[in-house]
N, C-alpha and C. Protein backbone atom coordinates (compact mmCIF):
# COMPACT_ATOMS: atom_id res chain seq x y z
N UNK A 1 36.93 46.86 -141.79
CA UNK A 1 37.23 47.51 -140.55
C UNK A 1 38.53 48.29 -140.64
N UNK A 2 38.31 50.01 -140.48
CA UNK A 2 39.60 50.40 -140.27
C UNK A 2 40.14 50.79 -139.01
N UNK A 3 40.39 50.50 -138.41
CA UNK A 3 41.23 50.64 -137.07
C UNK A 3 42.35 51.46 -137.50
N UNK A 4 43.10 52.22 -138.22
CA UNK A 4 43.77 52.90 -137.76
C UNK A 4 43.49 54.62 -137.69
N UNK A 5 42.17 54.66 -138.27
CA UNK A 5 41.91 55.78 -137.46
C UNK A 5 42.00 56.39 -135.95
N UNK A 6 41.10 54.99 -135.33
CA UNK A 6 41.19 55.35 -133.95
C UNK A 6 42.03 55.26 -133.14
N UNK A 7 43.23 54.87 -133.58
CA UNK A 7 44.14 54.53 -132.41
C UNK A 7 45.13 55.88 -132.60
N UNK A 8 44.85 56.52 -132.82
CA UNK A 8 45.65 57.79 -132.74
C UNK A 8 45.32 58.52 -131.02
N UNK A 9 46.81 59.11 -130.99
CA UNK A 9 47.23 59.19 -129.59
C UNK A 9 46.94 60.75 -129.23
N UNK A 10 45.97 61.00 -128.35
CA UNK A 10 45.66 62.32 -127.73
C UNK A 10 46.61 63.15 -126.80
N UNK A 11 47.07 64.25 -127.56
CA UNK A 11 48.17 65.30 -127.46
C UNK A 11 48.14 66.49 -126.58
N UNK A 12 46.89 66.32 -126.10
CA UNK A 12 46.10 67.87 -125.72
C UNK A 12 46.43 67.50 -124.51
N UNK A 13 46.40 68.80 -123.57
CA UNK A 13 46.89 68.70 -122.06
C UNK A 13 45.65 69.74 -121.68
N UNK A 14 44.95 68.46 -120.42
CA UNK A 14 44.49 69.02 -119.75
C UNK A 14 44.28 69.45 -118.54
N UNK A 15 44.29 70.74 -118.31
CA UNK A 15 44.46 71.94 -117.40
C UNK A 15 43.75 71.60 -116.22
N UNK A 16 42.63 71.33 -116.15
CA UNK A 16 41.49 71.17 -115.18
C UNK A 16 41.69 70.86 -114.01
N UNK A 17 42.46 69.55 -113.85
CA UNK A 17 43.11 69.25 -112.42
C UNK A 17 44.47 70.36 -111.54
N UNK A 18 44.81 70.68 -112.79
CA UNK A 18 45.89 71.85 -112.38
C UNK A 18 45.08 72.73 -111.51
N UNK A 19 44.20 73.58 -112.32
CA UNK A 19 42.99 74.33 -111.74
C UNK A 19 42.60 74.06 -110.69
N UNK A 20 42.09 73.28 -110.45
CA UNK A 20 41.34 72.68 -108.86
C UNK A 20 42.67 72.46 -107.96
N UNK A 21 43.83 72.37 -108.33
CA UNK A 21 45.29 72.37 -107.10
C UNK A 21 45.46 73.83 -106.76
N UNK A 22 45.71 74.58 -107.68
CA UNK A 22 46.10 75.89 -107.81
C UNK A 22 45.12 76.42 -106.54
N UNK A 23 43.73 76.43 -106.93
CA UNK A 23 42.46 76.77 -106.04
C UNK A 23 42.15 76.27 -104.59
N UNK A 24 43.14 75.50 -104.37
CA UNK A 24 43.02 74.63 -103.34
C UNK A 24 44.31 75.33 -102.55
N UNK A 25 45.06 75.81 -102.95
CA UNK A 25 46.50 76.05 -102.46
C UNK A 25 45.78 77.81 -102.10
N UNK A 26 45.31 78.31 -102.63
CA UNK A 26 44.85 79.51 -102.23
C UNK A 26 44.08 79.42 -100.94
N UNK A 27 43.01 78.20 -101.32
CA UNK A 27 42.29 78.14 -100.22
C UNK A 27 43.04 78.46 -99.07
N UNK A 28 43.97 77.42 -98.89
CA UNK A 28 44.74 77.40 -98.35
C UNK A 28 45.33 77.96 -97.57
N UNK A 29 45.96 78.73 -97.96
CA UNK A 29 47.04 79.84 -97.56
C UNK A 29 46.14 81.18 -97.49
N UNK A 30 44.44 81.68 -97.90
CA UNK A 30 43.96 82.84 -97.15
C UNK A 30 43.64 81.76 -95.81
N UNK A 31 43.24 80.94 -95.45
CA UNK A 31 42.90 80.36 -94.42
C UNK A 31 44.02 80.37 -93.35
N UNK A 32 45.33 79.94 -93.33
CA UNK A 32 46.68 80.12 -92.98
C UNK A 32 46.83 81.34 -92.35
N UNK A 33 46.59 82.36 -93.64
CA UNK A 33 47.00 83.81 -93.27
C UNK A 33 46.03 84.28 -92.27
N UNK A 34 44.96 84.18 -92.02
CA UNK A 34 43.57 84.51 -91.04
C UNK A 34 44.26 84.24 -90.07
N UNK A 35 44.51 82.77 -89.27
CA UNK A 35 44.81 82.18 -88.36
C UNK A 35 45.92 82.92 -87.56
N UNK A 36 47.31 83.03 -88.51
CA UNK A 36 48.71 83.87 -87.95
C UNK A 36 47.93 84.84 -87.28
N UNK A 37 48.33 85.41 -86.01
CA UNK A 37 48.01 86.52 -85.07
C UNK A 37 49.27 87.20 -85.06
N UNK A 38 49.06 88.74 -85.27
CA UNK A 38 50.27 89.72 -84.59
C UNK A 38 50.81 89.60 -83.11
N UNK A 39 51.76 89.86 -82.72
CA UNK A 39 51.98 90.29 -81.87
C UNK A 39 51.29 91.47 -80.66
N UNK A 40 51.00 91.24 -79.83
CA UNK A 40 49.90 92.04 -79.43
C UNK A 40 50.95 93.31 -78.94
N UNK A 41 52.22 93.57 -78.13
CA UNK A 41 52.93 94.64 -78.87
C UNK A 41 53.91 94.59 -79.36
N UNK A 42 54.33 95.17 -80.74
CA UNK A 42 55.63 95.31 -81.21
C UNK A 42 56.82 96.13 -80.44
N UNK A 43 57.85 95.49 -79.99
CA UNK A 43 58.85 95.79 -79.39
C UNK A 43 60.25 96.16 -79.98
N UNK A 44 60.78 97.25 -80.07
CA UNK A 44 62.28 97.46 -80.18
C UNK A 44 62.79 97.55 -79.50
N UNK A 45 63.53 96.55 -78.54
CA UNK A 45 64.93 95.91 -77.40
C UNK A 45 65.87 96.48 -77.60
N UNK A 46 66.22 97.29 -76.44
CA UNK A 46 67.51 98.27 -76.83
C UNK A 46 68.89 96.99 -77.12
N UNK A 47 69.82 97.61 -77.41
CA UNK A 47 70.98 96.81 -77.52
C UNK A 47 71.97 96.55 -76.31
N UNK A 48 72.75 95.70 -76.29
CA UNK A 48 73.30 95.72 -75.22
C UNK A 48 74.65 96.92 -75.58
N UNK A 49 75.21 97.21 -74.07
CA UNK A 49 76.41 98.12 -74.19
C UNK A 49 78.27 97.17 -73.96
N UNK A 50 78.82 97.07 -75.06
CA UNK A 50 79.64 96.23 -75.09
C UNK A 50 80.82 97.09 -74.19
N UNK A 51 81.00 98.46 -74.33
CA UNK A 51 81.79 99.23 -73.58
C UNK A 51 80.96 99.22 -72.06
N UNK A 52 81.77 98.53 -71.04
CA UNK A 52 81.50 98.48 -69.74
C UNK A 52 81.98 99.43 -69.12
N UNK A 53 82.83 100.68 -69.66
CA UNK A 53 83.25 101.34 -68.64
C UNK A 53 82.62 103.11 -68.60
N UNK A 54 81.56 103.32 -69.77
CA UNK A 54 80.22 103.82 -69.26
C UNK A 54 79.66 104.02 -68.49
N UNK A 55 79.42 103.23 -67.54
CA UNK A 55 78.89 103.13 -66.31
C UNK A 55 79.62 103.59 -65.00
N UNK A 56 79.35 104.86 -64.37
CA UNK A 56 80.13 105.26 -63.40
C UNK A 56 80.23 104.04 -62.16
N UNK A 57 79.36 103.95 -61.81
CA UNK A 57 79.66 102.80 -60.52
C UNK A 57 78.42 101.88 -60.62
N UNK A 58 78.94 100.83 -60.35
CA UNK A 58 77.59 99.77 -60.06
C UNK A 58 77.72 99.22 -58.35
N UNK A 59 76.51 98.99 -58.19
CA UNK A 59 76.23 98.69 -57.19
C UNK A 59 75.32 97.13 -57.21
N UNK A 60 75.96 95.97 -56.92
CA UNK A 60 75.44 94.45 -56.79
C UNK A 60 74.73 94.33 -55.71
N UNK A 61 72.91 94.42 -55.97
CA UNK A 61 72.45 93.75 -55.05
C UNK A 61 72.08 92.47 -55.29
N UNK A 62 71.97 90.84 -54.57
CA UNK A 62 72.13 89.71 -55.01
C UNK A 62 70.64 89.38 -54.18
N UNK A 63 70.52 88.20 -54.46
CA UNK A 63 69.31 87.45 -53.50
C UNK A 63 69.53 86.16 -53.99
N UNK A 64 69.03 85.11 -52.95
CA UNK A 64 69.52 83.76 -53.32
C UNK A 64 67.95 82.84 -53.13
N UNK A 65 67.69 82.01 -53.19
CA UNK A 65 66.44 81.08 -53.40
C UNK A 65 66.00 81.29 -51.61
N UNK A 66 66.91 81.30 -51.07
CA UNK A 66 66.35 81.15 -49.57
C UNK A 66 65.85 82.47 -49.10
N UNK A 67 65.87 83.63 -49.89
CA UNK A 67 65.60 85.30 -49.66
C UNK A 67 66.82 85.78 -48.95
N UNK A 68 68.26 85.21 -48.66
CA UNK A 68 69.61 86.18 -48.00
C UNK A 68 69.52 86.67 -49.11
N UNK A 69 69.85 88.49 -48.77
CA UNK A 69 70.60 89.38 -49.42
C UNK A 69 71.64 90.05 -49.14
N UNK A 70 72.32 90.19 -50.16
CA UNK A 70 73.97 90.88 -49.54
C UNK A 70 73.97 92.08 -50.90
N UNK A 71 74.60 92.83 -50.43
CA UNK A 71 74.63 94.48 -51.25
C UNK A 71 76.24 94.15 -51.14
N UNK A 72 76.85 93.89 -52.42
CA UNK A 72 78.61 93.58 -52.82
C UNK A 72 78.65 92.47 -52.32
N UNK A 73 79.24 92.09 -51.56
CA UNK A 73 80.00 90.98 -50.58
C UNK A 73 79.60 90.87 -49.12
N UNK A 74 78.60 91.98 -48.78
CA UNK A 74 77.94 92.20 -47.51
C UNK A 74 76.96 91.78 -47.32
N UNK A 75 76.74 91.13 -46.68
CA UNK A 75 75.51 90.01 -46.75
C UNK A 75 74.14 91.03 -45.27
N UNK A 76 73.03 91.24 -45.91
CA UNK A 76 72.50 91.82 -44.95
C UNK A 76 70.84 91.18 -45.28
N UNK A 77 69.77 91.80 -44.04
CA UNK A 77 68.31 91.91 -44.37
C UNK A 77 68.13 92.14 -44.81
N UNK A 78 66.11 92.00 -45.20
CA UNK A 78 65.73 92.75 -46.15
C UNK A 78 65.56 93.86 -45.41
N UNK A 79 65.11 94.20 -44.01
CA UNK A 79 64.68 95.71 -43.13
C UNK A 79 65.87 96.64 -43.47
N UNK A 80 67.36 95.76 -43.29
CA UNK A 80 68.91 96.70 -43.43
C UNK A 80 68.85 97.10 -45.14
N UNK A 81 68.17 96.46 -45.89
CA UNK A 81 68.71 96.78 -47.75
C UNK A 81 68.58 98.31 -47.61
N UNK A 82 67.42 99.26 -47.22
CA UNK A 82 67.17 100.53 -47.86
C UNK A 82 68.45 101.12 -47.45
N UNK A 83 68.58 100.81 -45.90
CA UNK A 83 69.34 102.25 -45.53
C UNK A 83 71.14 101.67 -46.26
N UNK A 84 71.29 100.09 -46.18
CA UNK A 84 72.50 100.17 -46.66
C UNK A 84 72.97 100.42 -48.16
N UNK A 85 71.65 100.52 -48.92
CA UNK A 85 71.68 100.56 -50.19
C UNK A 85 72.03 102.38 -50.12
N UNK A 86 71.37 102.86 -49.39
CA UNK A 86 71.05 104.54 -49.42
C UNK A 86 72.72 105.01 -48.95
N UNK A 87 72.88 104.06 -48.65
CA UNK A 87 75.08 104.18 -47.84
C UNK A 87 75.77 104.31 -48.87
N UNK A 88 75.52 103.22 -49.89
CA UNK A 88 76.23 102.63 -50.72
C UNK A 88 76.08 104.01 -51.59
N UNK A 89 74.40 104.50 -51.87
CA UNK A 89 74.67 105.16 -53.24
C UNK A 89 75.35 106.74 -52.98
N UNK A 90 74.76 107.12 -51.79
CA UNK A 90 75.49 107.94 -51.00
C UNK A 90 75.46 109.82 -51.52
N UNK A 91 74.20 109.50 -52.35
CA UNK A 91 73.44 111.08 -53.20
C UNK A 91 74.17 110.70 -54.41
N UNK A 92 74.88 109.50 -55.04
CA UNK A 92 75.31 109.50 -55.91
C UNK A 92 74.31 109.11 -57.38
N UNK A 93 74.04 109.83 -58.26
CA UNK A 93 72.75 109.93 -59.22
C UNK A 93 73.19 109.19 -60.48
N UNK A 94 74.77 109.03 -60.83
CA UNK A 94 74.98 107.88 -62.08
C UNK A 94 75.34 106.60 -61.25
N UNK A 95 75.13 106.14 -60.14
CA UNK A 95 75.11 104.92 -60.01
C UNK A 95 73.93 104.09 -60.50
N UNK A 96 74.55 103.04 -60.88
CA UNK A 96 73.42 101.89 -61.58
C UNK A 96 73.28 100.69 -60.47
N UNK A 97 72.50 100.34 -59.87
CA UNK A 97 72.13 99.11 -59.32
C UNK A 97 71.74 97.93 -59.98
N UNK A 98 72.67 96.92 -60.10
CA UNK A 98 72.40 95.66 -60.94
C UNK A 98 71.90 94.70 -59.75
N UNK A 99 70.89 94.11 -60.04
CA UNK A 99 70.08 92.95 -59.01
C UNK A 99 70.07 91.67 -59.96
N UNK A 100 71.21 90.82 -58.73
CA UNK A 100 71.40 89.69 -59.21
C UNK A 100 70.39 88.54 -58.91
N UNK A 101 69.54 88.11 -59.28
CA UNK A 101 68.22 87.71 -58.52
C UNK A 101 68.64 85.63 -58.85
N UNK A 102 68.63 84.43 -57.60
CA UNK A 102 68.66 83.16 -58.04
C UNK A 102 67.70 82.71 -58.79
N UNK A 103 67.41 82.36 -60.10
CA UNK A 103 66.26 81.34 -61.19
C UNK A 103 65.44 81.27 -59.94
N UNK A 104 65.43 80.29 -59.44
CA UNK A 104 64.44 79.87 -57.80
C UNK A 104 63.89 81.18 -57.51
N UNK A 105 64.00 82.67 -57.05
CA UNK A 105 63.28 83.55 -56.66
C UNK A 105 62.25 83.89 -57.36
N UNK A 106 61.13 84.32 -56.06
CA UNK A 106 59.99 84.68 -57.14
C UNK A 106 60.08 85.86 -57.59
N UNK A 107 59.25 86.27 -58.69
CA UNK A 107 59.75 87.18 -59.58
C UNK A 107 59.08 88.52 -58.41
N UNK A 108 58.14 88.32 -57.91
CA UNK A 108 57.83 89.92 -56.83
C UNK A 108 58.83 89.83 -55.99
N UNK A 109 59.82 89.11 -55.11
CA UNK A 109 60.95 89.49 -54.80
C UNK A 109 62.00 90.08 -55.11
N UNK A 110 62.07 89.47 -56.70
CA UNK A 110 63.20 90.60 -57.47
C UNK A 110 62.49 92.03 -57.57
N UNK A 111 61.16 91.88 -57.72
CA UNK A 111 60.77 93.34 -58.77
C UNK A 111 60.67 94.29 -57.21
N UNK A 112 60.31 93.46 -55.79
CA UNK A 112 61.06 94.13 -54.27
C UNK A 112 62.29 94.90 -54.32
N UNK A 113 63.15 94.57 -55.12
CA UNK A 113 64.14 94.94 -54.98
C UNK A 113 64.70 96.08 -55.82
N UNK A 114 63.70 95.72 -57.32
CA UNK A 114 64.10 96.77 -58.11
C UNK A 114 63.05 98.32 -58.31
N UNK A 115 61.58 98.21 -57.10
CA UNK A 115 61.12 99.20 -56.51
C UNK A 115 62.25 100.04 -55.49
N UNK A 116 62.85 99.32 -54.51
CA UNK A 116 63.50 99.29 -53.79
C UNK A 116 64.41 100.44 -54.23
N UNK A 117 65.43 100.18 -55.45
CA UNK A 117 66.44 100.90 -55.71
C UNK A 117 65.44 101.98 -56.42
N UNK A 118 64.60 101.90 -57.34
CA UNK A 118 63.92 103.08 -57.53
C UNK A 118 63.79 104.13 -56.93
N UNK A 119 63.46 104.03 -55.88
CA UNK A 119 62.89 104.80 -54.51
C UNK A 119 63.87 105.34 -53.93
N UNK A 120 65.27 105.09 -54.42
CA UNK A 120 66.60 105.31 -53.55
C UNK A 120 67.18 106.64 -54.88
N UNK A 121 66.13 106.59 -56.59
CA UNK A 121 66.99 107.37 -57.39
C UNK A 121 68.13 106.66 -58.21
N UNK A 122 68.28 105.29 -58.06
CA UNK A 122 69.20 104.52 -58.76
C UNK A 122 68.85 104.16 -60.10
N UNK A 123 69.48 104.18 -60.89
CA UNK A 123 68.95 103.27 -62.22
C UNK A 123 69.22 101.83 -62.08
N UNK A 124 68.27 100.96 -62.33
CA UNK A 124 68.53 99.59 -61.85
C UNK A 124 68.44 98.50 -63.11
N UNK A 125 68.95 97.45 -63.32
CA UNK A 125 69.46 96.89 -64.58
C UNK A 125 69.50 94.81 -63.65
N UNK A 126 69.10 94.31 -64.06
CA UNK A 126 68.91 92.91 -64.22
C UNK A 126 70.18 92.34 -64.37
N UNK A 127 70.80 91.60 -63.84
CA UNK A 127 72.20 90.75 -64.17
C UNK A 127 71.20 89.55 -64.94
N UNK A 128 72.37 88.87 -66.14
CA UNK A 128 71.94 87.75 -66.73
C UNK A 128 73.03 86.84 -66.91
N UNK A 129 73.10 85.87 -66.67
CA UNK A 129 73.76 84.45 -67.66
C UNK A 129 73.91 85.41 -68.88
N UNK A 130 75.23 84.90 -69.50
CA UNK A 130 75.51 85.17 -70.81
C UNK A 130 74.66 83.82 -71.18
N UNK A 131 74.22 84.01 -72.97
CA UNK A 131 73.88 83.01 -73.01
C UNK A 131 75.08 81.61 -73.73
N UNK A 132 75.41 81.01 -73.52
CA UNK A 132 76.12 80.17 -74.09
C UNK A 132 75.43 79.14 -75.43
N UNK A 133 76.44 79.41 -76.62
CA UNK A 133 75.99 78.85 -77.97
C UNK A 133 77.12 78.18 -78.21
């Protein structure tokens, strides 16, 4: 009996299982890639303007959760907003109207408001929370 033929140690590397991972990871990832959806539109967000003094005049209209509105510090109706807004801007065409609207309001009350200044010829602009990081 010679036994030391057979006990010699097999050197060869085989690939096969590699193969079936590799193939599996493709699977994979075209399946992955199918799924991801675009964006239904792509948007470029203007930047903000760090120079504030651009802006010839602003005009603060506010609203609070309960619907009071005040135009500056003047607290008025909604029937009084047009004509006191129309005071305020006064044929003036670079005024900007910023509408400070409370989280709590519904959003067709704000967008009331920013028809509102439309209709008056104002350019109108959203106040925000900075965001804090």
């Amino acid at each position: 009996m010679n036994l030391r033929q057979n006990s010699r140690v097999n050197t060869e590397f085989n690939a096969s299982s590699m193969t079936d991972i590799v193939f599996l990871l493709l699977i994979f990832f075209i399946i992955i890639s199918s799924v991801v959806k675009d964006p239904a539109l792509k948007l470029v967000l203007p930047k903000g303007v760090n120079n504030v003094s651009t802006v010839a005049e602003t005009i603060v209209i506010s609203v609070d959760k309960n619907l009071n509105y005040a135009i500056g510090e003047k607290k008025t109706t909604f029937g009084r907003l047009p004509f006191e807004l129309r005071k305020k801007l006064n044929g003036n065409t670079n005024a900007t109207v910023s509408i400070r609207g409370d989280k709590d309001v519904r959003y067709e009350d704000v967008m009331n408001l920013v028809m509102l200044a439309d209709k008056e010829g104002a350019k109108v602009v959203l106040a925000l929370d900075a965001v804090k990081r």
